[in-house]
PDB file of N, CA and C in Angstrom:
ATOM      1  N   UNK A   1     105.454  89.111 119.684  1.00  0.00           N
ATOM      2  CA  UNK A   1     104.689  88.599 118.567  1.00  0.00           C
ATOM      3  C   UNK A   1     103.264  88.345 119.065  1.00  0.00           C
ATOM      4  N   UNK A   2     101.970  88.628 118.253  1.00  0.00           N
ATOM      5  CA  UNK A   2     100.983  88.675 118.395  1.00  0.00           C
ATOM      6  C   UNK A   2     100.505  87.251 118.248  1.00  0.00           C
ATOM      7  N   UNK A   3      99.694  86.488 118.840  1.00  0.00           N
ATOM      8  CA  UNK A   3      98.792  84.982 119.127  1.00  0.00           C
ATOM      9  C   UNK A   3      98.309  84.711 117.720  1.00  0.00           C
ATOM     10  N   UNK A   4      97.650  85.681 116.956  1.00  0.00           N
ATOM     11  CA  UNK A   4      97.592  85.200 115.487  1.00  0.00           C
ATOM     12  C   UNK A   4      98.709  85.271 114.640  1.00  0.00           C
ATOM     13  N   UNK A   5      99.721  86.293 114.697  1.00  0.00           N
ATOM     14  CA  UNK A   5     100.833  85.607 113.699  1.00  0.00           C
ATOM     15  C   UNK A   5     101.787  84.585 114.133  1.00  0.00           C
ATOM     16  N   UNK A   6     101.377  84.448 115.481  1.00  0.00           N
ATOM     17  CA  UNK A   6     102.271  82.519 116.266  1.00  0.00           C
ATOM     18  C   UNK A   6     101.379  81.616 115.709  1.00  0.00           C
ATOM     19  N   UNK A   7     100.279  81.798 115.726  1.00  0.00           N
ATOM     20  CA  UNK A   7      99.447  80.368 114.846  1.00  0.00           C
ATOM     21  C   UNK A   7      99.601  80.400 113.626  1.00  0.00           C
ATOM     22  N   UNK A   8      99.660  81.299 112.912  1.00  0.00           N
ATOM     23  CA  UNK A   8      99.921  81.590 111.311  1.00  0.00           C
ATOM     24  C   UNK A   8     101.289  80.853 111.345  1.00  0.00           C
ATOM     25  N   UNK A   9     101.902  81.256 111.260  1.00  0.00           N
ATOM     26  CA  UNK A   9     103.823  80.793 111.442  1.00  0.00           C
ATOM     27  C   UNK A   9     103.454  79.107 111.831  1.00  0.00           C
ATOM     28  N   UNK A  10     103.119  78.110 112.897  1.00  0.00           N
ATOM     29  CA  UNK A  10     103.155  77.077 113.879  1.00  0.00           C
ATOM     30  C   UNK A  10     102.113  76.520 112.181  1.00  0.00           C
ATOM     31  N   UNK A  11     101.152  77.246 111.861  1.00  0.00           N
ATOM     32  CA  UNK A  11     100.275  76.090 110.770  1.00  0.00           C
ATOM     33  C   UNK A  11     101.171  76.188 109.482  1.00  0.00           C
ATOM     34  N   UNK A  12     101.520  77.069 108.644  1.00  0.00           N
ATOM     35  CA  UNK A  12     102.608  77.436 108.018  1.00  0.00           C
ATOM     36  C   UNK A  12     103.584  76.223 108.293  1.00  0.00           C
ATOM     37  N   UNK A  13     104.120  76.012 109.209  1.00  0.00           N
ATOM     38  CA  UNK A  13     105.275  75.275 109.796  1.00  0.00           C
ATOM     39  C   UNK A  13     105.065  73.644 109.586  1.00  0.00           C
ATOM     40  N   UNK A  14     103.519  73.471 110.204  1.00  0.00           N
ATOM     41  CA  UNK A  14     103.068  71.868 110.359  1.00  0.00           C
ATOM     42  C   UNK A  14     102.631  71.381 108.829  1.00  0.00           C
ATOM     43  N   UNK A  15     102.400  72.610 107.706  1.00  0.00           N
ATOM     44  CA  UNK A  15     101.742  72.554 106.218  1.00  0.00           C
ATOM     45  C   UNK A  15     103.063  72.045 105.799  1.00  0.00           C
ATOM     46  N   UNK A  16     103.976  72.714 105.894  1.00  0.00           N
ATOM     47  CA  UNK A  16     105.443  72.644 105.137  1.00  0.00           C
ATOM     48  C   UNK A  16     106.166  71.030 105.325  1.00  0.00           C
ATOM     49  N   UNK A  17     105.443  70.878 107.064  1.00  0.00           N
ATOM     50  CA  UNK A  17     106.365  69.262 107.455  1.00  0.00           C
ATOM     51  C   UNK A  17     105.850  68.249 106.908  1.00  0.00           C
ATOM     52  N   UNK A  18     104.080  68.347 106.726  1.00  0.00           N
ATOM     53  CA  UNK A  18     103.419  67.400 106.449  1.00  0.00           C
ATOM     54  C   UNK A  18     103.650  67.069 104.478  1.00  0.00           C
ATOM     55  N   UNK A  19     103.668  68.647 103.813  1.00  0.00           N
ATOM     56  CA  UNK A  19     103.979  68.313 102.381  1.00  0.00           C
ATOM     57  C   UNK A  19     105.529  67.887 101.870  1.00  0.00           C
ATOM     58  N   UNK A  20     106.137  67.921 102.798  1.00  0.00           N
ATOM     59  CA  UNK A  20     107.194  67.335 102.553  1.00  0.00           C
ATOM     60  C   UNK A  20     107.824  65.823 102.884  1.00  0.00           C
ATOM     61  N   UNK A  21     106.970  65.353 104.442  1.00  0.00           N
ATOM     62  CA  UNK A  21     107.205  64.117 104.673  1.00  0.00           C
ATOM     63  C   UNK A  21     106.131  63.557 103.384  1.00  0.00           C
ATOM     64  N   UNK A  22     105.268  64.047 102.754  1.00  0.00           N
ATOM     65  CA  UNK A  22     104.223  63.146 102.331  1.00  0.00           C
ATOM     66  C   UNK A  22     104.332  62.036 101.366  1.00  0.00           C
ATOM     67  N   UNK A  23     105.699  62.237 100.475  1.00  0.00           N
ATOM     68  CA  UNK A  23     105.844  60.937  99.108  1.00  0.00           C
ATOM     69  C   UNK A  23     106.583  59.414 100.406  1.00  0.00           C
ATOM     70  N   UNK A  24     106.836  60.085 101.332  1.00  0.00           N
ATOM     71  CA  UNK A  24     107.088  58.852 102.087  1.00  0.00           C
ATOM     72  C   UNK A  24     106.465  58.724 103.614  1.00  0.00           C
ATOM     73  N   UNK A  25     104.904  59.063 103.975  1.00  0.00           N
ATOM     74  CA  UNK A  25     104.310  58.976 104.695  1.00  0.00           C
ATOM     75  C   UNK A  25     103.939  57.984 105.184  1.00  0.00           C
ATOM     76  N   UNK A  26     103.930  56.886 104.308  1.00  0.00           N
ATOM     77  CA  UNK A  26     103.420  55.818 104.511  1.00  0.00           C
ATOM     78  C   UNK A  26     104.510  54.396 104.643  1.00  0.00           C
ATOM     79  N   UNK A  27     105.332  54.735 103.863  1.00  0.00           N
ATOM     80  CA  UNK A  27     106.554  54.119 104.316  1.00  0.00           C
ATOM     81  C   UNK A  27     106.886  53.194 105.518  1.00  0.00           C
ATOM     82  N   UNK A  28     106.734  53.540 106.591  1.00  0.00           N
ATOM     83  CA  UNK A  28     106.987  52.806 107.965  1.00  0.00           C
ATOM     84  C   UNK A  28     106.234  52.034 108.217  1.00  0.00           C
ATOM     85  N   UNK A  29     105.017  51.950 107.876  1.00  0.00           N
ATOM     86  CA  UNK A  29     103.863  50.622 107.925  1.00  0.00           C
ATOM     87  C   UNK A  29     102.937  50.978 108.735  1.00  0.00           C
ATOM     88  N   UNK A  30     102.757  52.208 109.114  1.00  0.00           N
ATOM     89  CA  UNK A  30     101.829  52.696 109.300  1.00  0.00           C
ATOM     90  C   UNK A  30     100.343  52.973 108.612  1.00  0.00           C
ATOM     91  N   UNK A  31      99.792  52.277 109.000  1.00  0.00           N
ATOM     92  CA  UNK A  31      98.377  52.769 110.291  1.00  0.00           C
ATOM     93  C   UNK A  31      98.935  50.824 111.135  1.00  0.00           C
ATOM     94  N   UNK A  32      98.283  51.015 112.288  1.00  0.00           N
ATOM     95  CA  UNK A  32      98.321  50.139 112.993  1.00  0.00           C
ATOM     96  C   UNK A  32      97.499  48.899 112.823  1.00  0.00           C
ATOM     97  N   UNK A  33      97.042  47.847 113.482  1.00  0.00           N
ATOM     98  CA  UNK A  33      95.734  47.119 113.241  1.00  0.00           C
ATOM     99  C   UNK A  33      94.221  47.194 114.029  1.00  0.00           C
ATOM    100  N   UNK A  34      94.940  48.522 115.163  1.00  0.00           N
ATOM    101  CA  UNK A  34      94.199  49.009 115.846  1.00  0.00           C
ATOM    102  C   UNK A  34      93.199  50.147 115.138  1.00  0.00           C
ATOM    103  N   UNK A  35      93.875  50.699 114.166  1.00  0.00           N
ATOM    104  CA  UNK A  35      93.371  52.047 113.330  1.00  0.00           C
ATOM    105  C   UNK A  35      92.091  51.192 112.586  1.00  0.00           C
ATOM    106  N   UNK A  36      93.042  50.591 111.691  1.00  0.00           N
ATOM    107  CA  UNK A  36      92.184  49.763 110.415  1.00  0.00           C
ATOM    108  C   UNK A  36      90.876  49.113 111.401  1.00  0.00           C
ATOM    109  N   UNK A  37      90.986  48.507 112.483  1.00  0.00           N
ATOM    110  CA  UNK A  37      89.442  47.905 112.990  1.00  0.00           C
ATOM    111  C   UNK A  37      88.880  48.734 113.312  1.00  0.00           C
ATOM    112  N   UNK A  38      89.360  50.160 113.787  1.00  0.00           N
ATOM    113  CA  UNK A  38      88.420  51.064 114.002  1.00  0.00           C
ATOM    114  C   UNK A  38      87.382  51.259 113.305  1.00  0.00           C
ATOM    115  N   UNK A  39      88.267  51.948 111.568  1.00  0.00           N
ATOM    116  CA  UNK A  39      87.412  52.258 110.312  1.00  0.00           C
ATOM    117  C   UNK A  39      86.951  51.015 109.975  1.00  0.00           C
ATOM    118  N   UNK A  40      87.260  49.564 110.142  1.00  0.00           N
ATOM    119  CA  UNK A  40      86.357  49.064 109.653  1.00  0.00           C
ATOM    120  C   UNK A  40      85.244  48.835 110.596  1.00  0.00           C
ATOM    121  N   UNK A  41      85.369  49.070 111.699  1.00  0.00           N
ATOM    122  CA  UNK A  41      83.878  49.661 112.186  1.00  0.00           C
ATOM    123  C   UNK A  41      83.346  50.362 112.086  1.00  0.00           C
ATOM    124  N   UNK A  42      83.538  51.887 111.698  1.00  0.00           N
ATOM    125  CA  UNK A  42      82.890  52.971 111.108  1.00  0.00           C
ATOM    126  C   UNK A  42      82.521  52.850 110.033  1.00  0.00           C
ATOM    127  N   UNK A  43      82.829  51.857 109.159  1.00  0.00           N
ATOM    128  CA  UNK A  43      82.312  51.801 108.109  1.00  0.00           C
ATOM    129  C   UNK A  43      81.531  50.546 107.707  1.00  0.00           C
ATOM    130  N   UNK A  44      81.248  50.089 108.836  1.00  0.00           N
ATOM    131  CA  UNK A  44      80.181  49.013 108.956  1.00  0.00           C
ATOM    132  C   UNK A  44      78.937  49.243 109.423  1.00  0.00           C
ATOM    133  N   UNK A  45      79.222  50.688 110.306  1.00  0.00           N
ATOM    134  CA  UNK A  45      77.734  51.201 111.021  1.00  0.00           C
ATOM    135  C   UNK A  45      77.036  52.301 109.503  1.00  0.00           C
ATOM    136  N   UNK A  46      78.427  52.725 108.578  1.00  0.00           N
ATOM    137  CA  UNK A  46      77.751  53.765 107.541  1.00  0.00           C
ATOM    138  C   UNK A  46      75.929  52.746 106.772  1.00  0.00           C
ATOM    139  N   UNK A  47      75.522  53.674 106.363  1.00  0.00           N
ATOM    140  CA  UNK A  47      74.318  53.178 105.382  1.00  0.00           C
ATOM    141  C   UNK A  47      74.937  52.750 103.832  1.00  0.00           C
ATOM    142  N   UNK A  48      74.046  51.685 103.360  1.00  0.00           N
ATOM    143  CA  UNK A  48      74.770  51.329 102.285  1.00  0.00           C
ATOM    144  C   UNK A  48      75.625  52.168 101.342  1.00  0.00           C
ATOM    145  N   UNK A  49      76.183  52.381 100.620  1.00  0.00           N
ATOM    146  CA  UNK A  49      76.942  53.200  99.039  1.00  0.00           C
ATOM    147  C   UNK A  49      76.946  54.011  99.719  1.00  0.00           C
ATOM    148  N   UNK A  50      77.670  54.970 101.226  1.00  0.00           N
ATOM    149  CA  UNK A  50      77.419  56.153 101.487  1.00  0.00           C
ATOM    150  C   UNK A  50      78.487  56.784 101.239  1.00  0.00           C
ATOM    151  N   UNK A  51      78.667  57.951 101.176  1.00  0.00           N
ATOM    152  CA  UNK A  51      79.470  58.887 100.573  1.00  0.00           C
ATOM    153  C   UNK A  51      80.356  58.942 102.007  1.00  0.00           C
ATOM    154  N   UNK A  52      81.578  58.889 101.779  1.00  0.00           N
ATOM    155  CA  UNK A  52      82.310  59.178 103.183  1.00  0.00           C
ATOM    156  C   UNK A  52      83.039  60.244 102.921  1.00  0.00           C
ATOM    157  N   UNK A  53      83.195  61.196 104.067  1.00  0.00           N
ATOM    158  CA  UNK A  53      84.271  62.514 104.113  1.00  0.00           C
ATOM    159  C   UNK A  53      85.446  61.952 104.489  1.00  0.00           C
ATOM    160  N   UNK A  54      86.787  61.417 104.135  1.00  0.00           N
ATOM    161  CA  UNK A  54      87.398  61.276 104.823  1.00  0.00           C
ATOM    162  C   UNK A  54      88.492  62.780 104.873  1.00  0.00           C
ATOM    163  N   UNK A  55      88.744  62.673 106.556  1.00  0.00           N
ATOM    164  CA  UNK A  55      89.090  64.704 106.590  1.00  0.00           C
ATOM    165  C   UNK A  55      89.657  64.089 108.500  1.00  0.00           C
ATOM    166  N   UNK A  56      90.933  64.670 108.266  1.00  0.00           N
ATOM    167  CA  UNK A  56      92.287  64.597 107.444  1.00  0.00           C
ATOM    168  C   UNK A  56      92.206  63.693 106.669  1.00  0.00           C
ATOM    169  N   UNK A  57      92.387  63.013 105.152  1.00  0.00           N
ATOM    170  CA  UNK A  57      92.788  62.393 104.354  1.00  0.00           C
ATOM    171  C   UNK A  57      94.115  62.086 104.384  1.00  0.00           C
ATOM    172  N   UNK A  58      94.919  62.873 105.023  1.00  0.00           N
ATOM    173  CA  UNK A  58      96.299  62.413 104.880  1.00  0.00           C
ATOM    174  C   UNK A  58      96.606  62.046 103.002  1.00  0.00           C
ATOM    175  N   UNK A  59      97.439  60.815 102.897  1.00  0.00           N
ATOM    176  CA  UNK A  59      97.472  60.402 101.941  1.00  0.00           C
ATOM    177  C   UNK A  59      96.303  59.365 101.042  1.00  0.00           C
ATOM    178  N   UNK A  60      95.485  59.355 101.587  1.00  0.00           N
ATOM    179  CA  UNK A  60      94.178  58.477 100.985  1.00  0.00           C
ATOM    180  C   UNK A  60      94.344  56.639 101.401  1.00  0.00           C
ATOM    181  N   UNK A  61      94.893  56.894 102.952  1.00  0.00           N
ATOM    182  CA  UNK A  61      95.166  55.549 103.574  1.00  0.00           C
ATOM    183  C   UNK A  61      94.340  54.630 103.343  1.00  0.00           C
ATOM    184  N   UNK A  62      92.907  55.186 103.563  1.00  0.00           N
ATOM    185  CA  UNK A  62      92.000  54.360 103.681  1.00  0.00           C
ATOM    186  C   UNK A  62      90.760  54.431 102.787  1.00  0.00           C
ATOM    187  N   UNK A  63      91.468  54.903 101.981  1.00  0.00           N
ATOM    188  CA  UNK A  63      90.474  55.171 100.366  1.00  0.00           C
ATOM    189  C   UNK A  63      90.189  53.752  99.987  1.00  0.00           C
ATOM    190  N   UNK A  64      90.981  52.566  99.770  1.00  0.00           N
ATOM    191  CA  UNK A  64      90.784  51.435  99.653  1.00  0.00           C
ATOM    192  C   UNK A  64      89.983  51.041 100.334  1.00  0.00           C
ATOM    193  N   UNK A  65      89.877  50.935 101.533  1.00  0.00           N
ATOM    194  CA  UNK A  65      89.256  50.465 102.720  1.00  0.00           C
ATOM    195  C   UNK A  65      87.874  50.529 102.172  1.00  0.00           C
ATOM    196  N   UNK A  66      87.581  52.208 102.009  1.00  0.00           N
ATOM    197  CA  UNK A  66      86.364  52.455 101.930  1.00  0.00           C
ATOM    198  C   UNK A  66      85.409  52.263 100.893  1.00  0.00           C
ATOM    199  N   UNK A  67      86.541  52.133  99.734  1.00  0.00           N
ATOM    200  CA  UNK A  67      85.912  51.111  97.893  1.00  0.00           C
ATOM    201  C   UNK A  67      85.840  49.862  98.502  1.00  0.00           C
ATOM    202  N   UNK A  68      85.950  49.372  98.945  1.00  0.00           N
ATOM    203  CA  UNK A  68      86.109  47.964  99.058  1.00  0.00           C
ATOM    204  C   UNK A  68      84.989  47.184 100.316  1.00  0.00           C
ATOM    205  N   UNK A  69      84.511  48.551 101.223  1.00  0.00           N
ATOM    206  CA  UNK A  69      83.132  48.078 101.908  1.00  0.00           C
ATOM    207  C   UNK A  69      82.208  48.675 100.648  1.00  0.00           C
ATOM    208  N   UNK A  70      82.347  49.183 100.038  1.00  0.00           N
ATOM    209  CA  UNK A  70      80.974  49.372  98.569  1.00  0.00           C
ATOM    210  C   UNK A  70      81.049  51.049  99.347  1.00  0.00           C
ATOM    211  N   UNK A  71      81.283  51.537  99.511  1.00  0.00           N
ATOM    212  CA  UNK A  71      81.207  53.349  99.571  1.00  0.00           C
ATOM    213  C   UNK A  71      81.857  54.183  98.909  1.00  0.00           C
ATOM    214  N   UNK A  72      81.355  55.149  98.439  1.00  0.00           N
ATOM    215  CA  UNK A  72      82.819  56.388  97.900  1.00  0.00           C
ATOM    216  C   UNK A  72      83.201  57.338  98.902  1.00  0.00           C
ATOM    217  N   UNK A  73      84.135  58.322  98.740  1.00  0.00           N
ATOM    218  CA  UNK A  73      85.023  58.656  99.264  1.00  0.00           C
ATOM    219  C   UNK A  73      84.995  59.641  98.470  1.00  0.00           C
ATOM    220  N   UNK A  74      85.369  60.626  99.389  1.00  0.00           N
ATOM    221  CA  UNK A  74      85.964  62.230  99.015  1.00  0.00           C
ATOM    222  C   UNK A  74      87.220  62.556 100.396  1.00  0.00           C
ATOM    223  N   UNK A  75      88.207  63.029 100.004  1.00  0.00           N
ATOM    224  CA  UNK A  75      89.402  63.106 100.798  1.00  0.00           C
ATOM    225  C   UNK A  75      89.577  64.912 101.162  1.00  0.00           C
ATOM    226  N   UNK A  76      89.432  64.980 101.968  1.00  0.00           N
ATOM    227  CA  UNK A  76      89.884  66.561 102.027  1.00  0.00           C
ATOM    228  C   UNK A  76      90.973  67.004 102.936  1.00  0.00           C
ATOM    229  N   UNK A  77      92.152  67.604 102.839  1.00  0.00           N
ATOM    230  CA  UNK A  77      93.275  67.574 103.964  1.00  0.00           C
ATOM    231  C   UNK A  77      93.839  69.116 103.767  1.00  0.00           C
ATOM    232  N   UNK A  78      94.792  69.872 104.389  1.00  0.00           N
ATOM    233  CA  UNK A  78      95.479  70.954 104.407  1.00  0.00           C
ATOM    234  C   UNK A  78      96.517  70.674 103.417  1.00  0.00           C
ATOM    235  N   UNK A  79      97.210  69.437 103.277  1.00  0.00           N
ATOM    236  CA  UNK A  79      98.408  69.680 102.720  1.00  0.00           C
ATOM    237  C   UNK A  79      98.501  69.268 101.523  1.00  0.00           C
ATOM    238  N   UNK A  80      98.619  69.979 100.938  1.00  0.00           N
ATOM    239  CA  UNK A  80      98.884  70.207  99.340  1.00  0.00           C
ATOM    240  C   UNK A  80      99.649  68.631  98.565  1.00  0.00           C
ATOM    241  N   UNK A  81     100.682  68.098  99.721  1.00  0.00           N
ATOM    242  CA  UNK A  81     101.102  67.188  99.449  1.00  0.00           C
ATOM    243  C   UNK A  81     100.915  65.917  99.860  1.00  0.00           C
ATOM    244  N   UNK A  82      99.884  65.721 100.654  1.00  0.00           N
ATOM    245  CA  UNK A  82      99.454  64.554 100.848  1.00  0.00           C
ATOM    246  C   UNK A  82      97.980  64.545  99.924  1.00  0.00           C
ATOM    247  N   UNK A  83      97.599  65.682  99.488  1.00  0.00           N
ATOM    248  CA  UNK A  83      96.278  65.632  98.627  1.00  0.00           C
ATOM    249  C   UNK A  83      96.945  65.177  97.417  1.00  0.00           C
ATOM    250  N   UNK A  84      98.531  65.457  97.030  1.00  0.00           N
ATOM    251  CA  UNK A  84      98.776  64.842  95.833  1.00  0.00           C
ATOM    252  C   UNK A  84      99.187  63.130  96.005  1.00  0.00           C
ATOM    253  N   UNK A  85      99.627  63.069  97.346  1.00  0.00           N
ATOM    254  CA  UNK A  85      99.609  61.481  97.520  1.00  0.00           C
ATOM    255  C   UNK A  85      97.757  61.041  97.181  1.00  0.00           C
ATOM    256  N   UNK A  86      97.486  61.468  97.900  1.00  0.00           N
ATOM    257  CA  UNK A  86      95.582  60.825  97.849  1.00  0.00           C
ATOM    258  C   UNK A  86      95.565  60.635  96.393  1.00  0.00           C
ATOM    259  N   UNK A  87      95.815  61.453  95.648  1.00  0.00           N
ATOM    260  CA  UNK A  87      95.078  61.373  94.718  1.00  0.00           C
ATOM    261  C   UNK A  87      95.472  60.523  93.406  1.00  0.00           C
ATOM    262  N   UNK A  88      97.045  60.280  93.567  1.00  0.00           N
ATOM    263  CA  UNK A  88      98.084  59.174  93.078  1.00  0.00           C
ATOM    264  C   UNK A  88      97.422  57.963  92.958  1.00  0.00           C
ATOM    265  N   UNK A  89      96.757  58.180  93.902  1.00  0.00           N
ATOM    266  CA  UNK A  89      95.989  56.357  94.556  1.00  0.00           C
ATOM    267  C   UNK A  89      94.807  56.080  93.415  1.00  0.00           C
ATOM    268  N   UNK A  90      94.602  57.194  92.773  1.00  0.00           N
ATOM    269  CA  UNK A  90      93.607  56.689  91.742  1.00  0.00           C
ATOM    270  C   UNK A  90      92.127  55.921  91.913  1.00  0.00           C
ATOM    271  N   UNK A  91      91.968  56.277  93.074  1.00  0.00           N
ATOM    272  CA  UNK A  91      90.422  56.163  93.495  1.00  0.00           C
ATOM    273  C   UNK A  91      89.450  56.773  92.752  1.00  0.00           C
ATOM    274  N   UNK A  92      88.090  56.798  92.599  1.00  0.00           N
ATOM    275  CA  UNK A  92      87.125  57.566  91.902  1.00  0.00           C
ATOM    276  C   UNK A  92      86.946  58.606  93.076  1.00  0.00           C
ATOM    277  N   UNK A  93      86.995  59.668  92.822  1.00  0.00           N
ATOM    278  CA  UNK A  93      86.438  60.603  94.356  1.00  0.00           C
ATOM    279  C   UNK A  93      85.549  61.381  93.081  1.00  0.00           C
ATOM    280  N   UNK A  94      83.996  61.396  93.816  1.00  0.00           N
ATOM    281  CA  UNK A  94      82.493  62.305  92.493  1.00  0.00           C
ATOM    282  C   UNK A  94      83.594  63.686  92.956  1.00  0.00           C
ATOM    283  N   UNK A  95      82.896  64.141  91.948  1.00  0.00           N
ATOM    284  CA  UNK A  95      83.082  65.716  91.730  1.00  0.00           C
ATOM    285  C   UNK A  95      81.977  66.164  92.092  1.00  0.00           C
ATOM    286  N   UNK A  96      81.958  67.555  92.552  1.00  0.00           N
ATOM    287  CA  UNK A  96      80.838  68.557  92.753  1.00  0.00           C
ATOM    288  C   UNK A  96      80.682  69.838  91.685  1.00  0.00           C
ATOM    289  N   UNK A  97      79.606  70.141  91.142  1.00  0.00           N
ATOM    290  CA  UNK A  97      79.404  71.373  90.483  1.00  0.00           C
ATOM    291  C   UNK A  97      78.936  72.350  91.271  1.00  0.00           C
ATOM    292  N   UNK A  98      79.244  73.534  90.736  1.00  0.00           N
ATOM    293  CA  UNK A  98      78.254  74.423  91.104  1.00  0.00           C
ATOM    294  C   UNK A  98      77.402  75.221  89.971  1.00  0.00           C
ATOM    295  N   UNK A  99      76.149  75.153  90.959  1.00  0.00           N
ATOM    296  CA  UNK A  99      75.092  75.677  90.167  1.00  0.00           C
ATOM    297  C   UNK A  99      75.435  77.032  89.254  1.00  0.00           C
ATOM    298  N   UNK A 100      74.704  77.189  88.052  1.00  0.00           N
ATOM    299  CA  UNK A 100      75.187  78.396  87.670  1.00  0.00           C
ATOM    300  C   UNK A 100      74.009  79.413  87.332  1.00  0.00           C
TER     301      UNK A 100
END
């Protein structure tokens, strides 16, 4: 087997585990208190109302986090099913147009 269809197959593989663990990702009580002081240091050094990427988004862990220092949030992740957890969460994430 060729090195690109072993990575194709291995991401394929990690897409499938992650959209399927995802309606109970969060479940175990996970993130730590080590995680959360992180971001809330990263999001103490951001500039006021700033737009944050959060990428992996996972399930939109810390979408709260980031409404709640005064910033928005846009979530971007691979898995189909943790973008539908994120988005459950009912956060405002702006939209983008494109020019026409």
């Amino acid at each position: 087997m060729d090195r690109l269809t072993w990575l194709d197959q291995r991401r394929a593989a990690v897409l499938a585990s992650y959209d399927k663990e995802a309606p109970t990702y969060d479940d175990p009580g996970y993130p730590n208190q080590t995680q959360r002081q992180w971001v809330t240091r990263l999001l103490d050094a951001c500039p006021k109302s700033a737009m944050i990427l959060d990428a992996p988004c996972g399930t939109g862990r810390y979408f709260p986090m980031v409404a709640a220092a005064g910033h928005r949030v846009v979530g971007a992740d691979q898995s189909a099913g943790m973008l539908v957890q994120a988005g459950a969460r009912n956060w405002p994430m702006p939209t983008s147009s494109t020019p026409s």
